[in-house]
N, C-alpha and C. Protein backbone atom coordinates (compact mmCIF):
# COMPACT_ATOMS: atom_id res chain seq x y z
N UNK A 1 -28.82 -17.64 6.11
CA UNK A 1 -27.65 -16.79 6.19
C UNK A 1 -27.50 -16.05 4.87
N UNK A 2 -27.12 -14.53 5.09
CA UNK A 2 -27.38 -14.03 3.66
C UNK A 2 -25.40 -13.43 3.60
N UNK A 3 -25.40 -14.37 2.97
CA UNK A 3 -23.57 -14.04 2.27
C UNK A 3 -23.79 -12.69 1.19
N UNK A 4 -22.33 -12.06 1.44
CA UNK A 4 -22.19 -10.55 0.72
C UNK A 4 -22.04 -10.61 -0.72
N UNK A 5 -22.07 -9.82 -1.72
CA UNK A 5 -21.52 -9.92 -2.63
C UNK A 5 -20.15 -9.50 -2.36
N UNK A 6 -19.33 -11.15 -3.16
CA UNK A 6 -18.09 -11.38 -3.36
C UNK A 6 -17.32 -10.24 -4.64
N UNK A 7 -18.37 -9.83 -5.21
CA UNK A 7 -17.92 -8.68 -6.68
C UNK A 7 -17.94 -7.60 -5.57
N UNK A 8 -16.55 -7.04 -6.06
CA UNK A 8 -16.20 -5.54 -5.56
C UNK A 8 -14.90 -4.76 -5.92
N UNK A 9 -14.27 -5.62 -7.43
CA UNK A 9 -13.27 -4.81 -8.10
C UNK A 9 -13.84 -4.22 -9.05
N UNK A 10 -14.74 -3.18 -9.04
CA UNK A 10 -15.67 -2.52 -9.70
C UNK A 10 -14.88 -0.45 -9.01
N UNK A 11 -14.33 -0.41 -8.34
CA UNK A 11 -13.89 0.80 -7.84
C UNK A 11 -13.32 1.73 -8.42
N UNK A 12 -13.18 2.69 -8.36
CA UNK A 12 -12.40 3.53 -9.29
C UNK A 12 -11.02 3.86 -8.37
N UNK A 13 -9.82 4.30 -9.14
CA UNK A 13 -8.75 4.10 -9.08
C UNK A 13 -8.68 5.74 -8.12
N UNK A 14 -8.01 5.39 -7.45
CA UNK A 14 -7.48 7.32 -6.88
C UNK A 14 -5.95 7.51 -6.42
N UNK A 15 -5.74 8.76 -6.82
CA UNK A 15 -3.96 8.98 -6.45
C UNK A 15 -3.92 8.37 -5.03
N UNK A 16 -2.69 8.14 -4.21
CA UNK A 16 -2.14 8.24 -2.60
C UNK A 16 -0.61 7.89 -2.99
N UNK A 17 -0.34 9.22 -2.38
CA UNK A 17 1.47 9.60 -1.84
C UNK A 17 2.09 9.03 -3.44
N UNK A 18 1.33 9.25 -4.84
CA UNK A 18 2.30 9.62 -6.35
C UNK A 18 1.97 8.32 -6.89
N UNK A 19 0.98 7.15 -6.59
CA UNK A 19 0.62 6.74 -7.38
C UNK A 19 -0.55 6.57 -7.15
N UNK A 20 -0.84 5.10 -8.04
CA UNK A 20 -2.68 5.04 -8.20
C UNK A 20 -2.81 3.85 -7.24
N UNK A 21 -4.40 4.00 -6.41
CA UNK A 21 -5.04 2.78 -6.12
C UNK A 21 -6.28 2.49 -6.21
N UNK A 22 -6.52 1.53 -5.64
CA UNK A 22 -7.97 1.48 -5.90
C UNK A 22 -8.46 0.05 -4.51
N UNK A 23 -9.59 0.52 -3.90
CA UNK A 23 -10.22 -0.50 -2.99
C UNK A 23 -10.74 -1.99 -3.84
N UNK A 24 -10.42 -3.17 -3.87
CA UNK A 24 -10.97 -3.97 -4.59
C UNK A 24 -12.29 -4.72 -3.69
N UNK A 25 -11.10 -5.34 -2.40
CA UNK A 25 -12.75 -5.66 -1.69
C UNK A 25 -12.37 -4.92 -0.64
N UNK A 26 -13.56 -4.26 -0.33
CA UNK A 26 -13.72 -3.43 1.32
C UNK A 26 -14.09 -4.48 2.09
N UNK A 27 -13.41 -4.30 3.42
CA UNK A 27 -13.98 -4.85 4.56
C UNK A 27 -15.78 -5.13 4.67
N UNK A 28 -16.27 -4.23 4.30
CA UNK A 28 -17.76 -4.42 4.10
C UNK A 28 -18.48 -6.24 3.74
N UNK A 29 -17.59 -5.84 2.41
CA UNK A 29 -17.93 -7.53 1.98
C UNK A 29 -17.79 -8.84 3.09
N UNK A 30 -16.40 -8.89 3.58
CA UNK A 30 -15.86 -9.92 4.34
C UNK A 30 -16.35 -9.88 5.89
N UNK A 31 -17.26 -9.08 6.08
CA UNK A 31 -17.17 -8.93 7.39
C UNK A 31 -16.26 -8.47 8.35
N UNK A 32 -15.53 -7.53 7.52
CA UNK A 32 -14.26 -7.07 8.25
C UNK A 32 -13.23 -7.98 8.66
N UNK A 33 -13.00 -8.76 8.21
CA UNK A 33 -11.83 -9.97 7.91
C UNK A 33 -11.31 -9.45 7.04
N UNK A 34 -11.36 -9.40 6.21
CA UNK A 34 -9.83 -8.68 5.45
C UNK A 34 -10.38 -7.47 4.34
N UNK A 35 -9.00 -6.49 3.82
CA UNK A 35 -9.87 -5.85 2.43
C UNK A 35 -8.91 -6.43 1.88
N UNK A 36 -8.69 -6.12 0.45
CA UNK A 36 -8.03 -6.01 -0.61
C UNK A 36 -7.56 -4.82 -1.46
N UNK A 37 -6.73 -3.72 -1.63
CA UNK A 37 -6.44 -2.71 -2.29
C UNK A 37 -5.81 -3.29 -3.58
N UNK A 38 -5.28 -2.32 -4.36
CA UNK A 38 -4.84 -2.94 -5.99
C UNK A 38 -3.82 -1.41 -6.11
N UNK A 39 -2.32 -1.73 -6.06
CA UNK A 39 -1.52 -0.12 -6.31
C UNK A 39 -1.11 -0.25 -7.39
N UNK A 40 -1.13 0.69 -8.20
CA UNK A 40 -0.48 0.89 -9.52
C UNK A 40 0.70 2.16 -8.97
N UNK A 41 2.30 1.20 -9.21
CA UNK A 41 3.00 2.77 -8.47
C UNK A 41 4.14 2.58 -9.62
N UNK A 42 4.66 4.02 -9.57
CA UNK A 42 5.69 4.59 -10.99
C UNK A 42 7.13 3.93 -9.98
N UNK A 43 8.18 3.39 -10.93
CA UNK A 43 9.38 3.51 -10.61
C UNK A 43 10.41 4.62 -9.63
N UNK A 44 10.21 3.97 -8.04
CA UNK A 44 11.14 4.60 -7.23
C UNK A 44 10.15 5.24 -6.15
N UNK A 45 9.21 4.77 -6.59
CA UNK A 45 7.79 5.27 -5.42
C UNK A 45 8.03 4.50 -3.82
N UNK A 46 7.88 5.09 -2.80
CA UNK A 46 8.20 4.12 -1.34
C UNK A 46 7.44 5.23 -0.61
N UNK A 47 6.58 4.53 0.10
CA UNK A 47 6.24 4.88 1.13
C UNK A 47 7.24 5.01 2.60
N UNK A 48 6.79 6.14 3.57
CA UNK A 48 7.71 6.22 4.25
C UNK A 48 7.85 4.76 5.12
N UNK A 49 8.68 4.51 5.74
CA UNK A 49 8.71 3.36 6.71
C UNK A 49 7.91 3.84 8.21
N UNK A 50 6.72 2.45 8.27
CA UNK A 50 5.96 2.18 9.13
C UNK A 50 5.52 1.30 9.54
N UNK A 51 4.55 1.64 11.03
CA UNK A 51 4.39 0.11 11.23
C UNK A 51 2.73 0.18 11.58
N UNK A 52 1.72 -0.94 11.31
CA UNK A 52 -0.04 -1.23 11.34
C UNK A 52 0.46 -2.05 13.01
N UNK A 53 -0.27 -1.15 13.79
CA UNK A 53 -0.85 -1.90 15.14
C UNK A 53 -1.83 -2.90 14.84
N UNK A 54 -2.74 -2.80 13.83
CA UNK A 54 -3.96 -3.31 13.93
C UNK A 54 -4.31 -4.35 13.13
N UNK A 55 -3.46 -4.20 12.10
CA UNK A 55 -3.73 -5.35 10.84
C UNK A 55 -2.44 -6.05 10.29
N UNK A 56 -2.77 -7.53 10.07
CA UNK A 56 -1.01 -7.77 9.14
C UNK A 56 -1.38 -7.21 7.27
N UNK A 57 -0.46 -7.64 6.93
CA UNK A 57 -0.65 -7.29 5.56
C UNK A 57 0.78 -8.57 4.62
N UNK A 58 -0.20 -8.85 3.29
CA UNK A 58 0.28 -9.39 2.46
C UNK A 58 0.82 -8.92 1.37
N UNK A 59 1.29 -8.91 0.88
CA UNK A 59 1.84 -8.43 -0.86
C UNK A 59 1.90 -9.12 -1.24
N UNK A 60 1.25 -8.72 -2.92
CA UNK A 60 1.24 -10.04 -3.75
C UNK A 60 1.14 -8.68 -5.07
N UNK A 61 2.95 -9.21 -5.78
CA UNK A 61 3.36 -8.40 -6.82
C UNK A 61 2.52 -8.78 -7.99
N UNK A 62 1.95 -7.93 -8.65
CA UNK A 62 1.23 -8.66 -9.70
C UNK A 62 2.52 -7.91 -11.31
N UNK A 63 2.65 -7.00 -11.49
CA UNK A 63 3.79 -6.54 -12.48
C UNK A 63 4.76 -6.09 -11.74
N UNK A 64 6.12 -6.40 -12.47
CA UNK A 64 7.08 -5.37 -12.10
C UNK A 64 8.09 -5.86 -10.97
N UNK A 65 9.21 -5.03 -10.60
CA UNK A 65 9.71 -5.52 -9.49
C UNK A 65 9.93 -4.26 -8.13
N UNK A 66 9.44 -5.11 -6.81
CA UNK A 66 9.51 -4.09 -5.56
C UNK A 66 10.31 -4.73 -4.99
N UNK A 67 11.00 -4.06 -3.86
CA UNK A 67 11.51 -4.67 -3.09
C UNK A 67 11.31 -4.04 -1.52
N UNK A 68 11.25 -4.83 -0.67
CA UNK A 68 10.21 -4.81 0.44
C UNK A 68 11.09 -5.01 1.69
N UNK A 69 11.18 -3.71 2.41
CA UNK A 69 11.69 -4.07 3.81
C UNK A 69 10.75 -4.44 4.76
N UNK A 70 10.82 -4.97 5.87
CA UNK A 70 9.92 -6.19 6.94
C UNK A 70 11.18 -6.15 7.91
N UNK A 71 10.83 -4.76 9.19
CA UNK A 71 12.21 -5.14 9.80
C UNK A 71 13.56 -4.70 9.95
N UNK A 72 14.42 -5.99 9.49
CA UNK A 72 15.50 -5.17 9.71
C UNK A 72 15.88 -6.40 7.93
N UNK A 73 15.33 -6.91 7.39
CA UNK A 73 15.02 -7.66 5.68
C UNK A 73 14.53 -7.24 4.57
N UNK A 74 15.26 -6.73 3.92
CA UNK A 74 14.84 -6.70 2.36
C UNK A 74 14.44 -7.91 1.71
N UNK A 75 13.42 -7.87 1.10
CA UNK A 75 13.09 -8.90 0.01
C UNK A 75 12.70 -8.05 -1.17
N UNK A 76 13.53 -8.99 -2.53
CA UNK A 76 13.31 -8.12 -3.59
C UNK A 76 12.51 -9.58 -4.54
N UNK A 77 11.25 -8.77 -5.17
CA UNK A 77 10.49 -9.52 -5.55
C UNK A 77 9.77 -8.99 -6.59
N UNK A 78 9.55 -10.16 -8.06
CA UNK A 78 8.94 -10.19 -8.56
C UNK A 78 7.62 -10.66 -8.91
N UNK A 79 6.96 -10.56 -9.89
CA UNK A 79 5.97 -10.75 -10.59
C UNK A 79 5.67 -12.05 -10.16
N UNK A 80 4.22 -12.56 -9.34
CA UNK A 80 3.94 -13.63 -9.15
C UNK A 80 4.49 -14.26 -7.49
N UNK A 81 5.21 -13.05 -6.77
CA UNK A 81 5.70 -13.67 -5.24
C UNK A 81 4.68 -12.86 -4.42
N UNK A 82 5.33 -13.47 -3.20
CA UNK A 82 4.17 -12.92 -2.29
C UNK A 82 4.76 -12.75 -0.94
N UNK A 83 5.03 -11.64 -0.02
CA UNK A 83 5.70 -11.43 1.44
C UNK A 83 4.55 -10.79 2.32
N UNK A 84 5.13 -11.36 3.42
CA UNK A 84 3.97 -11.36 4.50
C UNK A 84 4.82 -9.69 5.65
N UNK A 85 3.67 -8.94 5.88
CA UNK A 85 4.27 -7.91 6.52
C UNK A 85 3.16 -7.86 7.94
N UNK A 86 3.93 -8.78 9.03
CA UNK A 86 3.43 -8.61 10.10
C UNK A 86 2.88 -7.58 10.87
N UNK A 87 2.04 -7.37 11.81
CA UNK A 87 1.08 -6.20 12.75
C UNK A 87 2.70 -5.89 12.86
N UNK A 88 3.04 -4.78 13.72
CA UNK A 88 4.13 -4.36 14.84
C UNK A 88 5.10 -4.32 14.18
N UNK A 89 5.48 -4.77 13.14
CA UNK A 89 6.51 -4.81 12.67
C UNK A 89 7.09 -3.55 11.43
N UNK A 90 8.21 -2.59 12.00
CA UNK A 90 8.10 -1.45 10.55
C UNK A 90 8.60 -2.28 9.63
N UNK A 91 7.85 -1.65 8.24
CA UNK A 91 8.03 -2.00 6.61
C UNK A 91 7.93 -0.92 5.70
N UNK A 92 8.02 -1.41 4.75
CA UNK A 92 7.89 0.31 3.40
C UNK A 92 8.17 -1.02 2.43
N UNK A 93 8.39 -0.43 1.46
CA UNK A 93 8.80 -0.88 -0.09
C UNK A 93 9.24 0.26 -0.77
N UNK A 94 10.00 -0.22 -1.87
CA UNK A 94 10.42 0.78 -3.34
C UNK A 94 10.11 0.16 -4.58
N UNK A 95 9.32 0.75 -5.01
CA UNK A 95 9.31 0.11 -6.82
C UNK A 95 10.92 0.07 -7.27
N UNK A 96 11.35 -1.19 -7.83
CA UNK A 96 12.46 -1.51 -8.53
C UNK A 96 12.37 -0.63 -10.12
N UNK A 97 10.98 -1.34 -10.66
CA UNK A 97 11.23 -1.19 -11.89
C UNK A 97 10.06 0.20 -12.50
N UNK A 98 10.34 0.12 -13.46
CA UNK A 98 9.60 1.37 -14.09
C UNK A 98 8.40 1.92 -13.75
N UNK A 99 7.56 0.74 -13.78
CA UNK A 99 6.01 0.31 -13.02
C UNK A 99 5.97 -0.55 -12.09
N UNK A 100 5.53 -0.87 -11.46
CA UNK A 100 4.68 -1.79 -10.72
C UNK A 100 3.23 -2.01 -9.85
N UNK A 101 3.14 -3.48 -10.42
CA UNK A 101 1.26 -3.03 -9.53
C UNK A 101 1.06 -4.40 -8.61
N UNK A 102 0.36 -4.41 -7.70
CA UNK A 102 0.48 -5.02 -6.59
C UNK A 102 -0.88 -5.32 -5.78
N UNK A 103 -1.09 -6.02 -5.12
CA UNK A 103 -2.56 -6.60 -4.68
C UNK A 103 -1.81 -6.72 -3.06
N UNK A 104 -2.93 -5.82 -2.36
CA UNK A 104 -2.39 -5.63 -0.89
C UNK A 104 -3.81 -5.99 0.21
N UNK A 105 -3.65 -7.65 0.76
CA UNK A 105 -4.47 -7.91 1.65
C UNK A 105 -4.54 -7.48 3.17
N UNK A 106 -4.92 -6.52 3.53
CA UNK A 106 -5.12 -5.95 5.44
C UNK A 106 -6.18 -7.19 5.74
N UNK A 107 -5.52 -7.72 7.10
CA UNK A 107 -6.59 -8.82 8.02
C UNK A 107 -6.13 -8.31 9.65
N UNK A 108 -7.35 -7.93 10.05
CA UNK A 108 -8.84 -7.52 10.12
C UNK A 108 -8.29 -6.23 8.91
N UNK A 109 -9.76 -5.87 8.52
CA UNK A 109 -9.66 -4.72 7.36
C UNK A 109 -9.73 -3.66 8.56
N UNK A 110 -9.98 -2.37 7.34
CA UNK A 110 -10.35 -0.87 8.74
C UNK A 110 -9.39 -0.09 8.21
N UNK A 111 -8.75 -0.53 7.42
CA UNK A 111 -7.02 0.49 6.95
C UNK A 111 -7.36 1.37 5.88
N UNK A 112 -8.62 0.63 5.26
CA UNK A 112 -8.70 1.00 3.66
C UNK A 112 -9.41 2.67 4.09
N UNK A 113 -10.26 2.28 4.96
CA UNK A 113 -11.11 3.53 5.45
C UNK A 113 -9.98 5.11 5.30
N UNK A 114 -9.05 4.38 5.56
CA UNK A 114 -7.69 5.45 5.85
C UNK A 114 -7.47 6.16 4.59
N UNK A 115 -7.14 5.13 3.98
CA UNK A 115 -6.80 5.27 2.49
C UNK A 115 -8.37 6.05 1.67
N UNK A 116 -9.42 6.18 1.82
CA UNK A 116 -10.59 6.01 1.50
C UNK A 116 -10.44 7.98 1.78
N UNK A 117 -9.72 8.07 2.98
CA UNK A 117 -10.35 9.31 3.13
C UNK A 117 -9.37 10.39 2.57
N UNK A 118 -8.18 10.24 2.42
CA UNK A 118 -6.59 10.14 1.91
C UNK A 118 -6.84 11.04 0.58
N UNK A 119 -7.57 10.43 -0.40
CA UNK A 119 -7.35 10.33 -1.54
C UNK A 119 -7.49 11.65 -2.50
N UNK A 120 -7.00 11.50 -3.97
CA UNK A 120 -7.94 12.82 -4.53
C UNK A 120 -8.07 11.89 -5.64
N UNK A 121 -9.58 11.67 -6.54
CA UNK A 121 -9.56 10.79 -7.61
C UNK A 121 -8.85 10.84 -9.18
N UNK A 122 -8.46 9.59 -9.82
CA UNK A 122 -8.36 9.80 -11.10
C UNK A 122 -9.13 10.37 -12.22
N UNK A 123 -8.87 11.72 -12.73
CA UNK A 123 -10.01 11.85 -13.45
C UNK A 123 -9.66 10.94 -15.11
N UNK A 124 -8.34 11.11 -15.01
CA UNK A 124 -7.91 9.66 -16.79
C UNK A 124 -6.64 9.45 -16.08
N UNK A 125 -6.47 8.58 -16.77
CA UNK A 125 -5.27 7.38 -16.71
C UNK A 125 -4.39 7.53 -17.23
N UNK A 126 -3.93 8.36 -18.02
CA UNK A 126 -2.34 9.30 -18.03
C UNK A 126 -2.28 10.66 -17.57
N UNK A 127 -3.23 11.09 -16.46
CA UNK A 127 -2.38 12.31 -15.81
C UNK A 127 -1.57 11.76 -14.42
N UNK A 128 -0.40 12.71 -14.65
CA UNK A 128 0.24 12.63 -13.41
C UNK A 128 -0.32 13.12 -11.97
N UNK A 129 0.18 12.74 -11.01
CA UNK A 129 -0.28 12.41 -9.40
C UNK A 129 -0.58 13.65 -9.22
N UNK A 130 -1.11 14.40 -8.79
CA UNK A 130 -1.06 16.30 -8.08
C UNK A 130 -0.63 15.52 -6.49
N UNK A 131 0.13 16.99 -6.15
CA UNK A 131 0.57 17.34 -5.06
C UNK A 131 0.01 16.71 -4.47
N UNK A 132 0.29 16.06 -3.08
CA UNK A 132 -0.23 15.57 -2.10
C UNK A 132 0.47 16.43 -0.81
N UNK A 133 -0.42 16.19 0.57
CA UNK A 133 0.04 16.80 1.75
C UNK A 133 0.75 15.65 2.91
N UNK A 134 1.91 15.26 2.72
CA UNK A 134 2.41 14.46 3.76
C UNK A 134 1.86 14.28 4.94
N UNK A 135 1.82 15.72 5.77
CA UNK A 135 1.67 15.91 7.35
C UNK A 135 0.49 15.27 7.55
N UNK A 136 -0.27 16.39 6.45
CA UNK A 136 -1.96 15.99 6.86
C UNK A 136 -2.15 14.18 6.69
N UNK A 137 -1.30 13.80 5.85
CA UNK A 137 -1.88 11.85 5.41
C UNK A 137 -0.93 11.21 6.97
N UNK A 138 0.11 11.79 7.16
CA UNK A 138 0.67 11.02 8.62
C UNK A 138 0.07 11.39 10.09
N UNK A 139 -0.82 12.40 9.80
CA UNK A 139 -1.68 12.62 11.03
C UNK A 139 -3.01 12.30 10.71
N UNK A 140 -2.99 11.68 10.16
CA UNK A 140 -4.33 11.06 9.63
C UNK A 140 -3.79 9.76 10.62
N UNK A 141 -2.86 9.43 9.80
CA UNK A 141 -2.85 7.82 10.39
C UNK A 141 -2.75 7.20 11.53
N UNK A 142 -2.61 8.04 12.53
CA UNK A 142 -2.91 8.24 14.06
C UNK A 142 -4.43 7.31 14.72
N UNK A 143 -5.08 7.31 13.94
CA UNK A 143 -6.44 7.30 14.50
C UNK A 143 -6.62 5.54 13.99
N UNK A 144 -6.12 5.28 12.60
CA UNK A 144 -5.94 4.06 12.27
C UNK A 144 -4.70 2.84 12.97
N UNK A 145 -4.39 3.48 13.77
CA UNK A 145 -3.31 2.78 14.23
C UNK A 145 -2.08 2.63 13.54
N UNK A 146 -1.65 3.11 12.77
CA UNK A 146 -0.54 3.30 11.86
C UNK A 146 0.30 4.31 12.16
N UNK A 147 1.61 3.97 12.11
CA UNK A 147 2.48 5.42 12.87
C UNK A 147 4.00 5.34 11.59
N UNK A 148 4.32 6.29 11.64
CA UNK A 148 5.49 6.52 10.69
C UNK A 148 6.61 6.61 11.20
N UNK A 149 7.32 5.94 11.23
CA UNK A 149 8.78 5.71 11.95
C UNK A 149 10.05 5.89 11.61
N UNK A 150 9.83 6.56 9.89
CA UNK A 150 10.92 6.64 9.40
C UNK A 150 10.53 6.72 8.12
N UNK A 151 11.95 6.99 7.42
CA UNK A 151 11.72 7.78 6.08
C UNK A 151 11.55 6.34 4.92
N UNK A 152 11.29 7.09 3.47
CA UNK A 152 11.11 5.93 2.72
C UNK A 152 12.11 5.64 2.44
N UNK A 153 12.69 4.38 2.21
CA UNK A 153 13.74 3.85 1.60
C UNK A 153 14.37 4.54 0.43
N UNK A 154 15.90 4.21 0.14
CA UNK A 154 16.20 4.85 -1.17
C UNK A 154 16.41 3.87 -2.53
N UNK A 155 15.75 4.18 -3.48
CA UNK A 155 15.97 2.88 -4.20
C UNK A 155 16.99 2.76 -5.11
N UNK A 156 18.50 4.04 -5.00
CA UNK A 156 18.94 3.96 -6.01
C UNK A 156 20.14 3.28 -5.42
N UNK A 157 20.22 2.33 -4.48
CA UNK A 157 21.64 1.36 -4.24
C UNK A 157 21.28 0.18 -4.79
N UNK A 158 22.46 -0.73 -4.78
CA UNK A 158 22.03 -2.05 -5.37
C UNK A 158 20.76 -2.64 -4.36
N UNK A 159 21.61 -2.73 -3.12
CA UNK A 159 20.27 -3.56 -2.30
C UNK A 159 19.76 -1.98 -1.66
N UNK A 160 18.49 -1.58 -1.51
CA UNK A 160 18.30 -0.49 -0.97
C UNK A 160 18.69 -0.16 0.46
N UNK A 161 18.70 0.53 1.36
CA UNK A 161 18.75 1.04 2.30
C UNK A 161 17.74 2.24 2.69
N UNK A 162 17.44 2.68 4.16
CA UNK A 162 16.66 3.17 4.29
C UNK A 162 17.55 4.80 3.84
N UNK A 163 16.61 5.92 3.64
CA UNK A 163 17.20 7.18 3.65
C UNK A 163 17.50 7.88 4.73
N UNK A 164 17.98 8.84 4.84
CA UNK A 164 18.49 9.12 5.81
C UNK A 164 18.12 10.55 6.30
């Protein structure tokens, strides 16, 4: 039996929707059992609220604080926690704090591909995000099984709420 190489945080980092990411393990490695992404996102960053037909997903905050809707539940979490964001279920997040960076497991993988095609790369590590195209990244996500259901959260209440 010839096992994959387990090394694959070797990737380079690329903008999606104003901050940075980067593929750590692709589905490739695991046999399509899970990937691993790595987000580096600026204070007040949220993706719109959605929901993965196809994959669950984990968070696991590595700096900083997010706080994470799942639903109709906020969880606000720091450095070192970890929330589980079920298939079917809509979610988003908001960066709390200034920075935050985050380790995001998809099981089965196939999502990253999404993200993979999404992107425009970092050329250094203090320029800011360029423009991105909403429509085109939410009609992208059609094909991945991912659908957008709603806007991103707002992060400037105490407990957030979605926007409106």
């Amino acid at each position: 039996m010839t096992v994959p190489d387990p090394v694959a945080g070797d990737a380079p980092p690329f903008w999606f929707l104003g901050g940075q990411a980067r593929i750590v393990v692709p589905g490739a490695v695991t046999g399509r059992a899970m990937s691993v992404l790595e987000f580096r996102d600026p204070g007040g960053q949220a993706p719109p609220l959605h929901v993965h037909d196809a994959e669950e997903e984990v968070w696991v905050v590595l700096d900083g604080e997010i706080s994470f809707f799942v639903g109709d539940r906020w969880l606000d979490l720091g450095a070192g926690q970890i929330a589980h964001g079920p298939r079917g279920v809509p979610h988003s997040y908001v960066v709390r704090s200034p920075q935050a960076r985050m380790a995001v497991v998809y099981s089965p993988s196939g999502i990253e591909e999404w993200f993979a095609a999404n992107v425009t790369p970092v050329s250094t590590v203090d320029e800011v995000s360029p423009a991105f195209d909403i429509g085109a990244i939410v009609a992208s996500a059609a094909a991945f099984r991912l659908t957008v259901v709603g806007p991103p959260p707002d992060g400037t209440a105490a407990h957030p709420t979605l926007a409106s």
